[in-house]
N, C-alpha and C. Protein backbone atom coordinates (compact mmCIF):
# COMPACT_ATOMS: atom_id res chain seq x y z
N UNK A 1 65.38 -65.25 -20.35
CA UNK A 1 66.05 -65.77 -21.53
C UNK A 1 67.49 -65.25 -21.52
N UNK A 2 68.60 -66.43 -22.10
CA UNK A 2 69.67 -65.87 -21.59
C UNK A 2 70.08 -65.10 -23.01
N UNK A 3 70.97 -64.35 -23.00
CA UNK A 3 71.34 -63.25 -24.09
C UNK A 3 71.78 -63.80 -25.13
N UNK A 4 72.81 -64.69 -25.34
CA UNK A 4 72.68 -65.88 -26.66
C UNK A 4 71.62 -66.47 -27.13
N UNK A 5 70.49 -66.48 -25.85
CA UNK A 5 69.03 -67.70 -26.83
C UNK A 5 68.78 -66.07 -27.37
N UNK A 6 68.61 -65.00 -26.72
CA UNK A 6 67.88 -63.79 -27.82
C UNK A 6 68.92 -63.17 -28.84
N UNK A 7 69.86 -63.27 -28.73
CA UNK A 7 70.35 -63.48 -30.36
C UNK A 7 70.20 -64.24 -31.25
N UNK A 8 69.95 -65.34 -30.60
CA UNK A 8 69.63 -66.70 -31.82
C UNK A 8 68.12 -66.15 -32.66
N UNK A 9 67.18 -65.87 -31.57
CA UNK A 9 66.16 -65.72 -31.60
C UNK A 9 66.33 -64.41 -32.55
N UNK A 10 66.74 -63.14 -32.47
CA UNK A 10 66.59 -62.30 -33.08
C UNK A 10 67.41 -62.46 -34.56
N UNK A 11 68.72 -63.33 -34.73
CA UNK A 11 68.99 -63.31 -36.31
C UNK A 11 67.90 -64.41 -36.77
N UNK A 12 67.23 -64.97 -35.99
CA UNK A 12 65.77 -66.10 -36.68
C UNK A 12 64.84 -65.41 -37.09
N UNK A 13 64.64 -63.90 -36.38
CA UNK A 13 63.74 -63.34 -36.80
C UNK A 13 63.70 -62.48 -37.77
N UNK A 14 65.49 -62.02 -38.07
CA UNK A 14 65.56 -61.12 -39.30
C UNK A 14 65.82 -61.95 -40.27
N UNK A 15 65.95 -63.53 -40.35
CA UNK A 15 65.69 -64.04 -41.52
C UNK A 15 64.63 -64.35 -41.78
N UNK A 16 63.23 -63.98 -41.13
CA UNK A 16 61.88 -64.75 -41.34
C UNK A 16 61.48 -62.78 -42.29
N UNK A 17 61.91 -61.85 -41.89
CA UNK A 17 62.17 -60.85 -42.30
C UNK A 17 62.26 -60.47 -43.95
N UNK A 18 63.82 -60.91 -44.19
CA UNK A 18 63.65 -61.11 -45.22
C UNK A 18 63.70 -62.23 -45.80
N UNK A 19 62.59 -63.05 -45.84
CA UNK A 19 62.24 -64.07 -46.43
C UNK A 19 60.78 -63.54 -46.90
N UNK A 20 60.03 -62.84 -45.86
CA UNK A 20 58.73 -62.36 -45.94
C UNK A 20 59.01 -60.85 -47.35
N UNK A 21 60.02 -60.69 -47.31
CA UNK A 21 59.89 -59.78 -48.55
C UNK A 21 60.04 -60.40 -49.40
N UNK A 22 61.29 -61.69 -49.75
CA UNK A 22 61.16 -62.19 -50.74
C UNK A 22 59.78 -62.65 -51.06
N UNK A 23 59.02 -63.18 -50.42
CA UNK A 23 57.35 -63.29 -50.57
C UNK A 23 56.72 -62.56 -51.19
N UNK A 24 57.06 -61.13 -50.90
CA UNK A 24 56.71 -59.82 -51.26
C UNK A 24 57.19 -59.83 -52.73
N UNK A 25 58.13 -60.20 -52.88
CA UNK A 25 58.56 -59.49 -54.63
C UNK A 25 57.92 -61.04 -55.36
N UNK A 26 57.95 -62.09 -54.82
CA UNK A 26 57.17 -63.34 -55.52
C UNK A 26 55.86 -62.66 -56.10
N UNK A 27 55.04 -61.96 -55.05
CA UNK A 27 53.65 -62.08 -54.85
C UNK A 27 53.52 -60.64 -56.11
N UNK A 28 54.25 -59.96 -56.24
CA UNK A 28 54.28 -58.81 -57.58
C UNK A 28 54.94 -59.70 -58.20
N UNK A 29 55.41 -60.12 -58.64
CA UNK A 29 55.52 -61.21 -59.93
C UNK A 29 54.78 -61.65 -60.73
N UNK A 30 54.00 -62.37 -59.25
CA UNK A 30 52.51 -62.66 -59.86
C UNK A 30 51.11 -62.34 -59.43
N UNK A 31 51.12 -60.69 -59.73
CA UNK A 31 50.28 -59.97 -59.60
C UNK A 31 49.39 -60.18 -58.35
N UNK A 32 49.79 -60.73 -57.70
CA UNK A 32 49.22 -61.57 -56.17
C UNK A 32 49.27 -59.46 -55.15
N UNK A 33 48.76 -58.40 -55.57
CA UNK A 33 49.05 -57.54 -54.59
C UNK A 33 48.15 -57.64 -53.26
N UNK A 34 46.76 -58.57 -53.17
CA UNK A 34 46.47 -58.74 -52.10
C UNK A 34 47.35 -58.81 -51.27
N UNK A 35 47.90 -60.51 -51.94
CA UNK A 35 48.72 -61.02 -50.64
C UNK A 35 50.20 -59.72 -50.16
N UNK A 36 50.71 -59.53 -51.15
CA UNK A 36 51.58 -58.30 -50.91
C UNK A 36 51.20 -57.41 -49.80
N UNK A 37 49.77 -57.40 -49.73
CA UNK A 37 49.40 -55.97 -48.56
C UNK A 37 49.42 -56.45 -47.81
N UNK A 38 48.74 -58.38 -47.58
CA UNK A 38 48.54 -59.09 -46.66
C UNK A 38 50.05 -59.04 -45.33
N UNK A 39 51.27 -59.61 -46.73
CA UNK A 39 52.87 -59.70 -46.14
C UNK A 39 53.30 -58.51 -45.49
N UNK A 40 52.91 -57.19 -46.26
CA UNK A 40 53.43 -56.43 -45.30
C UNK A 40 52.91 -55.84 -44.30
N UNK A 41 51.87 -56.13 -44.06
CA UNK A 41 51.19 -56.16 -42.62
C UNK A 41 51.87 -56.58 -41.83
N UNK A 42 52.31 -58.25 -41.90
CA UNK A 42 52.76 -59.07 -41.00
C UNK A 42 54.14 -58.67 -40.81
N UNK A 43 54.63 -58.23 -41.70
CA UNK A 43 56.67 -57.76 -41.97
C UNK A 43 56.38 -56.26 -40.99
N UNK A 44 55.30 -55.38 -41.03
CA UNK A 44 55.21 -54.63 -39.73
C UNK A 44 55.39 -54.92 -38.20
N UNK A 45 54.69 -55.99 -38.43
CA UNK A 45 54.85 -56.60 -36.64
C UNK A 45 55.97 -57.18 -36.50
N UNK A 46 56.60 -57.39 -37.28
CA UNK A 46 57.76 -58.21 -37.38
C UNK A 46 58.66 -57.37 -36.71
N UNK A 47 58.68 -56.72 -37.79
CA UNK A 47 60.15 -55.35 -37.76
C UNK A 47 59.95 -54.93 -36.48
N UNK A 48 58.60 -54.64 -35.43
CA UNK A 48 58.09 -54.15 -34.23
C UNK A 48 59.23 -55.06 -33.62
N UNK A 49 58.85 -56.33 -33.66
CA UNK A 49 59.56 -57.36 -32.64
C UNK A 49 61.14 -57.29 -32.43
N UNK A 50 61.39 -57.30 -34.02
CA UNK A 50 62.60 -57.18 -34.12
C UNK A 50 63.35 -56.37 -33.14
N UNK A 51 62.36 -55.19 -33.50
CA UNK A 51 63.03 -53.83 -32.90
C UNK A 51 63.03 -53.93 -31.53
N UNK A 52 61.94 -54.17 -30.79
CA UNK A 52 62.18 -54.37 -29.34
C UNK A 52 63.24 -55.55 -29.14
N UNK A 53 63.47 -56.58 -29.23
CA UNK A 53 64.29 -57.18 -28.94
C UNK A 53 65.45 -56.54 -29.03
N UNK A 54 65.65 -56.54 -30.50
CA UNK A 54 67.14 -56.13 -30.78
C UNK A 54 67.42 -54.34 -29.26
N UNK A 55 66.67 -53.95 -29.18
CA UNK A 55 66.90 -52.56 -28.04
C UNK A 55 67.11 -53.65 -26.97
N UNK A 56 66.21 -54.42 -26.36
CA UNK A 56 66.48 -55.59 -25.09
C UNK A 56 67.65 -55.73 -25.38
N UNK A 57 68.74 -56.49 -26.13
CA UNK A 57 69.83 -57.05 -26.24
C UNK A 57 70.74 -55.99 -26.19
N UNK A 58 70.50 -54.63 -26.66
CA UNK A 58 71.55 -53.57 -26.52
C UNK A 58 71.99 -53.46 -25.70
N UNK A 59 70.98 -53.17 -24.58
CA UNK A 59 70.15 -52.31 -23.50
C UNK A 59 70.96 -53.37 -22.29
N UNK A 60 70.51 -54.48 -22.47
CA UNK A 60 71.57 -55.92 -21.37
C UNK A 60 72.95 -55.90 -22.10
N UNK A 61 73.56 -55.70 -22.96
CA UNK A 61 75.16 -55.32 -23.46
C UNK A 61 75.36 -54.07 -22.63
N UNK A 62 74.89 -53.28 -22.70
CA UNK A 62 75.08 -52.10 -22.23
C UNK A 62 75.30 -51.57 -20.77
N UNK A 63 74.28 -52.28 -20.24
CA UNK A 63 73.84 -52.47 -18.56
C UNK A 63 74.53 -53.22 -17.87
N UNK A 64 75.09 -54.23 -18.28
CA UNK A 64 75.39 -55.15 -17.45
C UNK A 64 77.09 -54.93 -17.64
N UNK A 65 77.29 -55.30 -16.10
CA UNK A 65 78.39 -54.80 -15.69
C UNK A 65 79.51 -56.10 -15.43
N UNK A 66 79.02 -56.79 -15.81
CA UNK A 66 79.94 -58.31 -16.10
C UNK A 66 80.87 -58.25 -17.63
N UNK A 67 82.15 -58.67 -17.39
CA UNK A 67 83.42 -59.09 -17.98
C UNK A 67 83.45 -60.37 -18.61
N UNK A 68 82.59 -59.95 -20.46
CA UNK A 68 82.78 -61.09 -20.63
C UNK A 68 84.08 -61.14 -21.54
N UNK A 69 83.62 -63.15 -21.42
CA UNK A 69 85.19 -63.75 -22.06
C UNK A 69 85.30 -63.21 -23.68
N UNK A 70 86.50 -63.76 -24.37
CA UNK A 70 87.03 -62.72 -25.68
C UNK A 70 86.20 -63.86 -26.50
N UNK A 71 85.72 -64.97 -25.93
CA UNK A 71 84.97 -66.03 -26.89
C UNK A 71 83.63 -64.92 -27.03
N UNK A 72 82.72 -64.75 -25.83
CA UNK A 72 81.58 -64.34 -25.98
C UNK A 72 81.87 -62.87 -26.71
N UNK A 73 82.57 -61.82 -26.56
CA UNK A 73 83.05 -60.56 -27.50
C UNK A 73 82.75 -61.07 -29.07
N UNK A 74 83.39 -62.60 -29.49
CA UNK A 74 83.47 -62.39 -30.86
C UNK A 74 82.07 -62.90 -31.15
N UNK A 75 81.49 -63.82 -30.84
CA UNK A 75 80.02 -63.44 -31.15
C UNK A 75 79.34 -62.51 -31.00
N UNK A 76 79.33 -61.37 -29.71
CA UNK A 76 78.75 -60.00 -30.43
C UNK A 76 78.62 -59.56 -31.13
N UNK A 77 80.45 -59.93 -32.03
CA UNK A 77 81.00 -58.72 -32.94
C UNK A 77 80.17 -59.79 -34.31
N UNK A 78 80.19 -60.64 -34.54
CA UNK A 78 79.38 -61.31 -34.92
C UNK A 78 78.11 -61.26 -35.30
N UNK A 79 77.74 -61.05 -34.53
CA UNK A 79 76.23 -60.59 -34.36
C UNK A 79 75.62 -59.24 -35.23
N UNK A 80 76.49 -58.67 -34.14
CA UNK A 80 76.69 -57.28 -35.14
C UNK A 80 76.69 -57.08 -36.85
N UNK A 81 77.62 -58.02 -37.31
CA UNK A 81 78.10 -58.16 -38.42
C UNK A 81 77.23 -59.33 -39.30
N UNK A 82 76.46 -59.97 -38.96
CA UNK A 82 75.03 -60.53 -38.99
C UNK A 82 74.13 -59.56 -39.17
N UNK A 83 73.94 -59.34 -38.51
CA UNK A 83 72.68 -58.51 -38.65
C UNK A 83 72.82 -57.16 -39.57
N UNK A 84 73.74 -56.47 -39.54
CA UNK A 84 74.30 -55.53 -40.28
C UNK A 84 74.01 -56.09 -42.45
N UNK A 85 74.52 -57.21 -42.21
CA UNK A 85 74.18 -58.26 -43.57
C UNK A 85 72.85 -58.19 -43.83
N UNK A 86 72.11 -58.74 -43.27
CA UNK A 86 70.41 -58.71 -42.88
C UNK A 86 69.78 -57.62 -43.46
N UNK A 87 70.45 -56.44 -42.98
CA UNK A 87 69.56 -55.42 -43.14
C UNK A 87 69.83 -54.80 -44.40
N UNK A 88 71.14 -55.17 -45.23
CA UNK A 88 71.27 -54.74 -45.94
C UNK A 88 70.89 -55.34 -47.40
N UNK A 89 70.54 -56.86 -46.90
CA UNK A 89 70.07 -57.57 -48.04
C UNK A 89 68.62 -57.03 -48.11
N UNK A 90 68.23 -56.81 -46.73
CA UNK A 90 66.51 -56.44 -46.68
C UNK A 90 66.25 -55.39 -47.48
N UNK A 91 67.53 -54.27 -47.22
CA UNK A 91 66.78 -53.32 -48.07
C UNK A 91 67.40 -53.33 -49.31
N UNK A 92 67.76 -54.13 -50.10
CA UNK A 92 67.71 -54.44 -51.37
C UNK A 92 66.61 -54.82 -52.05
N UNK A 93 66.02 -55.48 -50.99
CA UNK A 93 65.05 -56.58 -51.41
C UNK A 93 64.10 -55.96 -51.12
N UNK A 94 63.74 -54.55 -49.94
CA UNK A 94 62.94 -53.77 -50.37
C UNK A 94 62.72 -52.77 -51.75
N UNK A 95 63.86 -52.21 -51.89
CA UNK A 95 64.01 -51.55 -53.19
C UNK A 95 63.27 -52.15 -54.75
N UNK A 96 64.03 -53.66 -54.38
CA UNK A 96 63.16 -54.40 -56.15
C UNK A 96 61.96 -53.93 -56.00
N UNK A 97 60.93 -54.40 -54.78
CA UNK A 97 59.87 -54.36 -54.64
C UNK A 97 59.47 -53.52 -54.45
N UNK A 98 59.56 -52.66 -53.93
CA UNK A 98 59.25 -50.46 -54.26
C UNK A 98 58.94 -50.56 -55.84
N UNK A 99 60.58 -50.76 -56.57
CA UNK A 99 60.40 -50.92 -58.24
C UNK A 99 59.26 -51.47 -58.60
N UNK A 100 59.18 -52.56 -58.06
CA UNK A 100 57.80 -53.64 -58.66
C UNK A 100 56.90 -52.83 -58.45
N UNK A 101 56.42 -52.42 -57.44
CA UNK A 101 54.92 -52.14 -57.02
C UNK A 101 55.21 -50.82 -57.74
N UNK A 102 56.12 -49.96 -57.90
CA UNK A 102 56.05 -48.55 -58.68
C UNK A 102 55.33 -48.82 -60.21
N UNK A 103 55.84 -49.62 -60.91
CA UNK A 103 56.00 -50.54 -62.40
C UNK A 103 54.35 -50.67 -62.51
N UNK A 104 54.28 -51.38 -61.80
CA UNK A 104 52.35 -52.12 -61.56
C UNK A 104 51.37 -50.98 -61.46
N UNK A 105 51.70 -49.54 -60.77
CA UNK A 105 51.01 -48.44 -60.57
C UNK A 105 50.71 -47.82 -61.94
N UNK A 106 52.41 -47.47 -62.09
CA UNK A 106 52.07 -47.02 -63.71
C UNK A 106 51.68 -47.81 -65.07
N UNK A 107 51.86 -48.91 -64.60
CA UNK A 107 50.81 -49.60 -66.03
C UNK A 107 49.63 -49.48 -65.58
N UNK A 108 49.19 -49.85 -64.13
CA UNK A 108 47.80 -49.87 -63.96
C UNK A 108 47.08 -48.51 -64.63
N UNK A 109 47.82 -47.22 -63.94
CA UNK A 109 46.98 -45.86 -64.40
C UNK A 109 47.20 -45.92 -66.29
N UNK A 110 48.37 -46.34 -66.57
CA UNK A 110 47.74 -46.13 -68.34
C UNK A 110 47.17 -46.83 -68.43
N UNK A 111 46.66 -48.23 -68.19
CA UNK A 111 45.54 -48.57 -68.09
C UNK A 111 44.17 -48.17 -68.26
N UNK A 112 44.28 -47.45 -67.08
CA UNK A 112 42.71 -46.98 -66.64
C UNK A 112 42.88 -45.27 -67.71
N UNK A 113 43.40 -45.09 -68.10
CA UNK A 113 43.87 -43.64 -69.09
C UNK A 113 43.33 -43.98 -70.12
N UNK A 114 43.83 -45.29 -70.83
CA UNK A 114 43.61 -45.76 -72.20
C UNK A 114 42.16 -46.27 -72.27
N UNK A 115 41.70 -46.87 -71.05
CA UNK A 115 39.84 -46.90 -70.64
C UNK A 115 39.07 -45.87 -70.61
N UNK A 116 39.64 -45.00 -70.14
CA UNK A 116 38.77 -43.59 -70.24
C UNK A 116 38.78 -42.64 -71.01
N UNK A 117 39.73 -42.27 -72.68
CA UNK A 117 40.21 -42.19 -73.46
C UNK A 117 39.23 -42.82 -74.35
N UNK A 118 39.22 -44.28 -74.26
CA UNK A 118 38.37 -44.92 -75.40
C UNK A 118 37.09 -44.28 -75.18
N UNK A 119 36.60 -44.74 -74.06
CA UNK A 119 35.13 -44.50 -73.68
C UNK A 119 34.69 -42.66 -73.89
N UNK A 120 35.76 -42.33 -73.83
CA UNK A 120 35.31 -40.75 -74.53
C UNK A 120 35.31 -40.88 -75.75
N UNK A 121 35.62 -41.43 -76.62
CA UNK A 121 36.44 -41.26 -78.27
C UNK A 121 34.81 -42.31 -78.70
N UNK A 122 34.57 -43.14 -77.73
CA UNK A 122 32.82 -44.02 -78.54
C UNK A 122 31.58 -43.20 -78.05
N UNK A 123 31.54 -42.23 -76.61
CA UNK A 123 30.69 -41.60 -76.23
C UNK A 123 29.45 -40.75 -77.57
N UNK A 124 30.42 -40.24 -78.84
CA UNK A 124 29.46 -39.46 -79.41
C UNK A 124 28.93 -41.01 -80.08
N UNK A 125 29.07 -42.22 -80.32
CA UNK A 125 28.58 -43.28 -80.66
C UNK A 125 27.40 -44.08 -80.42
N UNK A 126 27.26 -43.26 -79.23
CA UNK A 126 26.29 -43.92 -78.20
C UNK A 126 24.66 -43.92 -78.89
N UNK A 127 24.22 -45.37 -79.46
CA UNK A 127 23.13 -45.40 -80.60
C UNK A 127 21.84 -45.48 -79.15
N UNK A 128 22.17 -45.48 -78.28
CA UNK A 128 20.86 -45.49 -77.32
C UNK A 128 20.26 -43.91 -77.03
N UNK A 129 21.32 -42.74 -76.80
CA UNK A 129 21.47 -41.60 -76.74
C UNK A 129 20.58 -40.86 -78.18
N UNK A 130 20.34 -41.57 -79.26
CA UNK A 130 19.66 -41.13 -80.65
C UNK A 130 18.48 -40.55 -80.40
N UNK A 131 18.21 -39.65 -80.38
CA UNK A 131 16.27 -38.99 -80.30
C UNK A 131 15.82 -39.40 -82.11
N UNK A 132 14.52 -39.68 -82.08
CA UNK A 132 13.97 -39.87 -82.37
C UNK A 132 13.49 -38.63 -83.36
N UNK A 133 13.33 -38.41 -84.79
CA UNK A 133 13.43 -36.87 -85.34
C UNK A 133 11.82 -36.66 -85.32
């Protein structure tokens, strides 16, 4: 693969990236946290791919001992400056969703506080618990 198709390929993949988080903050929206665990499963393998590629593409910038033209330079720099964007929207867009899923924890536990709270406060209530005099 020549080094432009794996740049193409790799800013395709950091927008499938964060798109899959925006998924992520949809899916806490609407209380969807299955699918949330589901997405970031898949946003794991992702980021994997990402990551090897993006090292492949360094790694052939780096290695290779060919002079390129000032056209191909400014798409590097490009690239660079792409992806740099990417990552920074990503982790914005991780952050909401940290917030979200933080938000959902702590209502859930007062939740389950205010359940176990009641159920102590009716316990001496309990008309099955009555002996018989």
């Amino acid at each position: 693969m020549e080094i432009f198709d794996k740049i193409t390929r790799h800013l395709d993949l950091m927008g499938l990236l964060v798109n899959s988080t925006k998924s992520m903050i949809t899916s806490c929206h609407n209380g969807r946290y299955d699918l949330v665990e589901h997405i970031s499963e898949n946003r794991e393998r992702l980021i994997n791919i990402i990551r090897l590629l993006q090292d492949e593409i360094e790694s052939e910038l780096q290695n290779n001992k060919a002079v390129y033209p000032q056209e191909d330079m400014d798409i590097f720099k490009a690239w660079i400056g792409d992806v740099t964007e990417l990552v920074q929207q990503n982790q914005r867009l991780d952050e909401e969703c940290l917030n979200l899923l933080a938000e959902a924890k702590e209502s859930t536990t007062k939740e389950i506080s205010t359940v176990f709270k009641k159920r102590q406060q009716f316990q001496g209530y309990n008309l099955n618990n009555v002996k018989n005099r």
